[in-house]
PDB file of N, CA and C in Angstrom:
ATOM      1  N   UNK A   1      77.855  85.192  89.006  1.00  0.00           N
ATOM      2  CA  UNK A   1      79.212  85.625  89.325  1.00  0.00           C
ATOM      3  C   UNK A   1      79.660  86.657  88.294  1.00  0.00           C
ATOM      4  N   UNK A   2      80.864  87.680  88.832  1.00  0.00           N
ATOM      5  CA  UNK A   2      81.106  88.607  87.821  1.00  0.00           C
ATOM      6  C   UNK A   2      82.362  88.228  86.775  1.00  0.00           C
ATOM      7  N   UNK A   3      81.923  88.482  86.190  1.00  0.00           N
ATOM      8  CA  UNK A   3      82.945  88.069  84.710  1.00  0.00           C
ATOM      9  C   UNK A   3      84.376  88.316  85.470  1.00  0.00           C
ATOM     10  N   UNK A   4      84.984  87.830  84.634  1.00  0.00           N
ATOM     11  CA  UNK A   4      86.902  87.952  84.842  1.00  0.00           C
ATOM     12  C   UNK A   4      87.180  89.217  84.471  1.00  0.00           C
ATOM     13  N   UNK A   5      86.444  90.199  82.812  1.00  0.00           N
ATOM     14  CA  UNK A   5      87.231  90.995  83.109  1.00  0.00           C
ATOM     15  C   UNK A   5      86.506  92.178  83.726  1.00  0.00           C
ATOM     16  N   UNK A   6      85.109  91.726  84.084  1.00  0.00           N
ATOM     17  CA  UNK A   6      84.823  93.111  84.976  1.00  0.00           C
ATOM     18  C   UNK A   6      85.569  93.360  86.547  1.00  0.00           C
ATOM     19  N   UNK A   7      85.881  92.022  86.590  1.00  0.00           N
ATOM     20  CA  UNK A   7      86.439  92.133  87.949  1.00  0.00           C
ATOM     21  C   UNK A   7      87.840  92.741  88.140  1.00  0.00           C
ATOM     22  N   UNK A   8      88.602  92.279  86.645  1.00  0.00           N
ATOM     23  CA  UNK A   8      90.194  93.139  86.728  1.00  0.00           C
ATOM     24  C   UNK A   8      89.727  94.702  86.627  1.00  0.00           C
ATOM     25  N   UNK A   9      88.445  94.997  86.041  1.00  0.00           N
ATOM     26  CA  UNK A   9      88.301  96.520  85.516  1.00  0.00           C
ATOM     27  C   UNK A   9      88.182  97.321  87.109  1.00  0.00           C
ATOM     28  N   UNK A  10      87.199  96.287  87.901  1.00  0.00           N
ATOM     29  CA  UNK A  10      87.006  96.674  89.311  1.00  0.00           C
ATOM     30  C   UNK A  10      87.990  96.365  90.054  1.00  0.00           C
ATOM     31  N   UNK A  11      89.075  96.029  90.164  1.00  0.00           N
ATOM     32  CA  UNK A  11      90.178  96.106  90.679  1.00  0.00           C
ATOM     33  C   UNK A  11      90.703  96.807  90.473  1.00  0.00           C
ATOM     34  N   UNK A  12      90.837  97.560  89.047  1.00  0.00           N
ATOM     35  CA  UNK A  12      92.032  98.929  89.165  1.00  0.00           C
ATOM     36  C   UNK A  12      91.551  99.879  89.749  1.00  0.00           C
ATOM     37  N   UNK A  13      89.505 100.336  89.537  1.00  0.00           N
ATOM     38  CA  UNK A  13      88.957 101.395  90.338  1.00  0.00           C
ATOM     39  C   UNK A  13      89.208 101.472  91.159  1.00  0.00           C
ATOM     40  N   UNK A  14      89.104 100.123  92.156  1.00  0.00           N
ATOM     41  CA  UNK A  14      89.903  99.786  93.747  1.00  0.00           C
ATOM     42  C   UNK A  14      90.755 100.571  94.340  1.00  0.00           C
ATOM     43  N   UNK A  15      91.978 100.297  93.087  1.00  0.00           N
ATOM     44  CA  UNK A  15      93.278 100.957  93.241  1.00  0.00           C
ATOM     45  C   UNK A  15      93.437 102.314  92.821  1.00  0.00           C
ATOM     46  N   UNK A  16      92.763 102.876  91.780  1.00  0.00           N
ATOM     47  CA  UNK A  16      92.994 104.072  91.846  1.00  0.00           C
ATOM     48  C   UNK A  16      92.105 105.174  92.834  1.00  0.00           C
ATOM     49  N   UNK A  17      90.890 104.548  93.461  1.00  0.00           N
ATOM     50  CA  UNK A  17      90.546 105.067  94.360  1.00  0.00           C
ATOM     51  C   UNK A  17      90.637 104.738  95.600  1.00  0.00           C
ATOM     52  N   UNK A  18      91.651 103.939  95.885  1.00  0.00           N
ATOM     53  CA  UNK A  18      93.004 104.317  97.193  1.00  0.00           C
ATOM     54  C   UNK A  18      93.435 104.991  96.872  1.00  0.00           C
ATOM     55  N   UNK A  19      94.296 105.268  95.680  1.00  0.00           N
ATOM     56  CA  UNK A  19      95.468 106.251  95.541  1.00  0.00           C
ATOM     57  C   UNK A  19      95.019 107.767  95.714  1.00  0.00           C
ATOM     58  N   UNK A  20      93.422 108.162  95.445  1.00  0.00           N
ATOM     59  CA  UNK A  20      92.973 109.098  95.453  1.00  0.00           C
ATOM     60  C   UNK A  20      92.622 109.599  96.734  1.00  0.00           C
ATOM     61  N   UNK A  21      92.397 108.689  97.664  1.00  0.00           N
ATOM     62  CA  UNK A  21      92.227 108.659  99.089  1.00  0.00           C
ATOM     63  C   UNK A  21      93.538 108.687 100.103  1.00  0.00           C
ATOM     64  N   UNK A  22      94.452 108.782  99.476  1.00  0.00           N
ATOM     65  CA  UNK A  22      96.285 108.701  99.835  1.00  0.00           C
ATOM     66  C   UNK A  22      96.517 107.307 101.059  1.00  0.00           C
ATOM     67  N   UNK A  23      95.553 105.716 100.470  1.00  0.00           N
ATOM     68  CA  UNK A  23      95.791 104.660 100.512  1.00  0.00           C
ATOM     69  C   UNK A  23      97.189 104.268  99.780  1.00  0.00           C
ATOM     70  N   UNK A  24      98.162 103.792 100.482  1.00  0.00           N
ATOM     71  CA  UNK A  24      99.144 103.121  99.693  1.00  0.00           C
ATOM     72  C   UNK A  24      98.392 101.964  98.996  1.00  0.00           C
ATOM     73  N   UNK A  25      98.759 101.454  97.179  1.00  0.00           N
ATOM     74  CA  UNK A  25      98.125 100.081  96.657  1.00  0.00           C
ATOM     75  C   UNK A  25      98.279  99.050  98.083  1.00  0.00           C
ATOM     76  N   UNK A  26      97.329  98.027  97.379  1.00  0.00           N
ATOM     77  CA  UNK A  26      97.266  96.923  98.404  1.00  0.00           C
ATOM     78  C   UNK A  26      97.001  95.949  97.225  1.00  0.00           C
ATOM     79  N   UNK A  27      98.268  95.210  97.161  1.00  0.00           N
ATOM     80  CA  UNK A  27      98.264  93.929  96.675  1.00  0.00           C
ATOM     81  C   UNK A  27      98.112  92.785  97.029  1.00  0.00           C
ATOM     82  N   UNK A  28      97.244  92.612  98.608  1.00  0.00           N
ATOM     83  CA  UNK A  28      96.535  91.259  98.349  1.00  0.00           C
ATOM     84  C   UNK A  28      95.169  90.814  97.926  1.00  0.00           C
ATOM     85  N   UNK A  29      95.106  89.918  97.667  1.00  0.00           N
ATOM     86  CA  UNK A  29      94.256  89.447  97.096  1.00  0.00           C
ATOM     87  C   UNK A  29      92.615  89.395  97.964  1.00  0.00           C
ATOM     88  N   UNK A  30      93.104  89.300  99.152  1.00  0.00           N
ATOM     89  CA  UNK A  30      92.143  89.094  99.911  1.00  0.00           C
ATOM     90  C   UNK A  30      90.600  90.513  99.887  1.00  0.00           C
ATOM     91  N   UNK A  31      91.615  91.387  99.632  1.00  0.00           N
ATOM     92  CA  UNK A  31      91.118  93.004 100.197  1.00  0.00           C
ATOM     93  C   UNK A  31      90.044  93.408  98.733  1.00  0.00           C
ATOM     94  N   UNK A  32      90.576  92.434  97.677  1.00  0.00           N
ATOM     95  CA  UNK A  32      89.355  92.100  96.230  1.00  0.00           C
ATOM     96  C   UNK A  32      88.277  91.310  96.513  1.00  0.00           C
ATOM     97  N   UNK A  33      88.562  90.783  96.668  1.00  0.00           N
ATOM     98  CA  UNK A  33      87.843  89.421  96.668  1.00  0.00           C
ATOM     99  C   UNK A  33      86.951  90.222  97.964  1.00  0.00           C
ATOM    100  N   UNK A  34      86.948  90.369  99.051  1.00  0.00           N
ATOM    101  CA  UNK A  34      86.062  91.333 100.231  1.00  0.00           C
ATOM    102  C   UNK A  34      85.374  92.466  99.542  1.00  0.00           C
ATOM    103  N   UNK A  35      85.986  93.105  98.631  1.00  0.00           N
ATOM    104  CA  UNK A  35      85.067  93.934  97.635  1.00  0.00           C
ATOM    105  C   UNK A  35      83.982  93.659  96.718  1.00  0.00           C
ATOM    106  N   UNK A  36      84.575  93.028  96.174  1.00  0.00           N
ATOM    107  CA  UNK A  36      83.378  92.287  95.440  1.00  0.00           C
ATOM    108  C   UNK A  36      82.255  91.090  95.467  1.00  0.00           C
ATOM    109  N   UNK A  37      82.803  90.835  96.953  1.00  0.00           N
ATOM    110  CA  UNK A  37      81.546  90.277  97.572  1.00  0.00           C
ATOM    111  C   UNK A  37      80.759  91.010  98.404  1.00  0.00           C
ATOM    112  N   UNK A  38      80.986  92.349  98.548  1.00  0.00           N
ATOM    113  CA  UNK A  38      80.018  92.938  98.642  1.00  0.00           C
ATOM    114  C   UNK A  38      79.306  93.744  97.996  1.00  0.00           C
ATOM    115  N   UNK A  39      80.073  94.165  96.875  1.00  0.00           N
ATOM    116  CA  UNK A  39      79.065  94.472  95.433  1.00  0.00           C
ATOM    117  C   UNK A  39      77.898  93.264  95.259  1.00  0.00           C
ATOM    118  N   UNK A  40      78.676  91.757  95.370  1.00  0.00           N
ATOM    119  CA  UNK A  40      77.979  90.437  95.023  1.00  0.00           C
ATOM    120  C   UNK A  40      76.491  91.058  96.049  1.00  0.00           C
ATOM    121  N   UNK A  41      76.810  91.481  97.079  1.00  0.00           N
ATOM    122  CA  UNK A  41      75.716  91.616  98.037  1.00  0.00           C
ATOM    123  C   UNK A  41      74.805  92.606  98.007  1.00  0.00           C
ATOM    124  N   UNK A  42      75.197  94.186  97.700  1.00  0.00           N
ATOM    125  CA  UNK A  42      74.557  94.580  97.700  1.00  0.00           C
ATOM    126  C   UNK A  42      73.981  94.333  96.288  1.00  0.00           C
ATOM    127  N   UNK A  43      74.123  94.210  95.720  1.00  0.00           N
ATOM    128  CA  UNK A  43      73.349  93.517  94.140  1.00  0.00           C
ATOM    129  C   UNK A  43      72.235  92.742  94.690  1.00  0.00           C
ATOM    130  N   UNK A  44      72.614  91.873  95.074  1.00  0.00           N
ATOM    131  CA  UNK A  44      71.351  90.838  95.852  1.00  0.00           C
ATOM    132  C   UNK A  44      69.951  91.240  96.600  1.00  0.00           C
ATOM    133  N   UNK A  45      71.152  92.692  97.971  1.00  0.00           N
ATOM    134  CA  UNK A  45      69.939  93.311  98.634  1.00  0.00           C
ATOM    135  C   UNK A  45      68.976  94.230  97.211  1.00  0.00           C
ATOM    136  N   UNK A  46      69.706  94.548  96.743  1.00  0.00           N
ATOM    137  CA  UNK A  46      68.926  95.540  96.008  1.00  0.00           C
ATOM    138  C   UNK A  46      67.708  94.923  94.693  1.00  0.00           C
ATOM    139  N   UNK A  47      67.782  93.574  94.336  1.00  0.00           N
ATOM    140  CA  UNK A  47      67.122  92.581  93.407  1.00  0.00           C
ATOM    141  C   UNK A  47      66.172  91.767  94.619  1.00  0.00           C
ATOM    142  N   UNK A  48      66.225  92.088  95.971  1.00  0.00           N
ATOM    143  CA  UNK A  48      65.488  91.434  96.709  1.00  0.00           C
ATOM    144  C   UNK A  48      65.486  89.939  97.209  1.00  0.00           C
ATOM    145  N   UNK A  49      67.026  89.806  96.690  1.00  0.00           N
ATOM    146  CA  UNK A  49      67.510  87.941  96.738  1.00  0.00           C
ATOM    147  C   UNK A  49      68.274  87.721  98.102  1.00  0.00           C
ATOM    148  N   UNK A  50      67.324  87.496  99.365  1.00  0.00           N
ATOM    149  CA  UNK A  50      67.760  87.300 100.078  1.00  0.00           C
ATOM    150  C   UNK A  50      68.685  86.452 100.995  1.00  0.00           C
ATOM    151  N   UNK A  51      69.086  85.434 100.109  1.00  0.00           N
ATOM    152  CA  UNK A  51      70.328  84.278  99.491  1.00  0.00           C
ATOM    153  C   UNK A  51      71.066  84.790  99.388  1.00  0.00           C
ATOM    154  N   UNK A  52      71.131  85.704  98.441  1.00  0.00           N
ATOM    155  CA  UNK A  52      72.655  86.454  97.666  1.00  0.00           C
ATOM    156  C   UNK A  52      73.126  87.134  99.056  1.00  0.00           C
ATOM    157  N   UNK A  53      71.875  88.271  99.608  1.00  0.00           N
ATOM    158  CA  UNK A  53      72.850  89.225 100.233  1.00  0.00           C
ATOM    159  C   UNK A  53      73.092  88.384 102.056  1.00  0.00           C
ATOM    160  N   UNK A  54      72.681  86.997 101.834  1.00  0.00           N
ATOM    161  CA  UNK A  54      73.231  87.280 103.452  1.00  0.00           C
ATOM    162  C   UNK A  54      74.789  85.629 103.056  1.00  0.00           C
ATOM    163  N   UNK A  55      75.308  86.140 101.921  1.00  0.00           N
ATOM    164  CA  UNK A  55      76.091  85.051 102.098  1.00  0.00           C
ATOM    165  C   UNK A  55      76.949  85.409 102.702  1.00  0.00           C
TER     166      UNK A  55
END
C-alpha cells in the first residue's frame, strides 16, 4: 500500500492537474481513492502481479 504521505503528495498532482485541464477541484474522496487504485494497478500490471492488477 502507498504511504500516507505519498498519497496526500498524489492528491494535490490530482488537483493541480484538473486545474490545468480547466477541471473545477473535486473534493470527494471517492475520485482519490479510484486514482490510486489504479496506479495500485498499473504497478501490479507492470511487476507482472497478476493479483494486484485485476483487483
Amino acid at each position: 500500500m502507498i504511504e500516507k504521505d505519498i498519497k496526500a503528495e498524489l492528491k494535490m498532482a490530482i488537483l493541480v492537474k484538473l486545474a490545468e485541464f480547466g477541471y473545477p477541484p473535486v473534493m470527494m474522496e471517492a475520485v482519490y481513492k479510484n486514482v490510486l487504485e489504479q496506479a495500485e494497478n498499473l504497478r501490479g500490471i507492470r511487476e507482472g502481479d497478476c493479483k494486484t492488477a485485476l483487483r
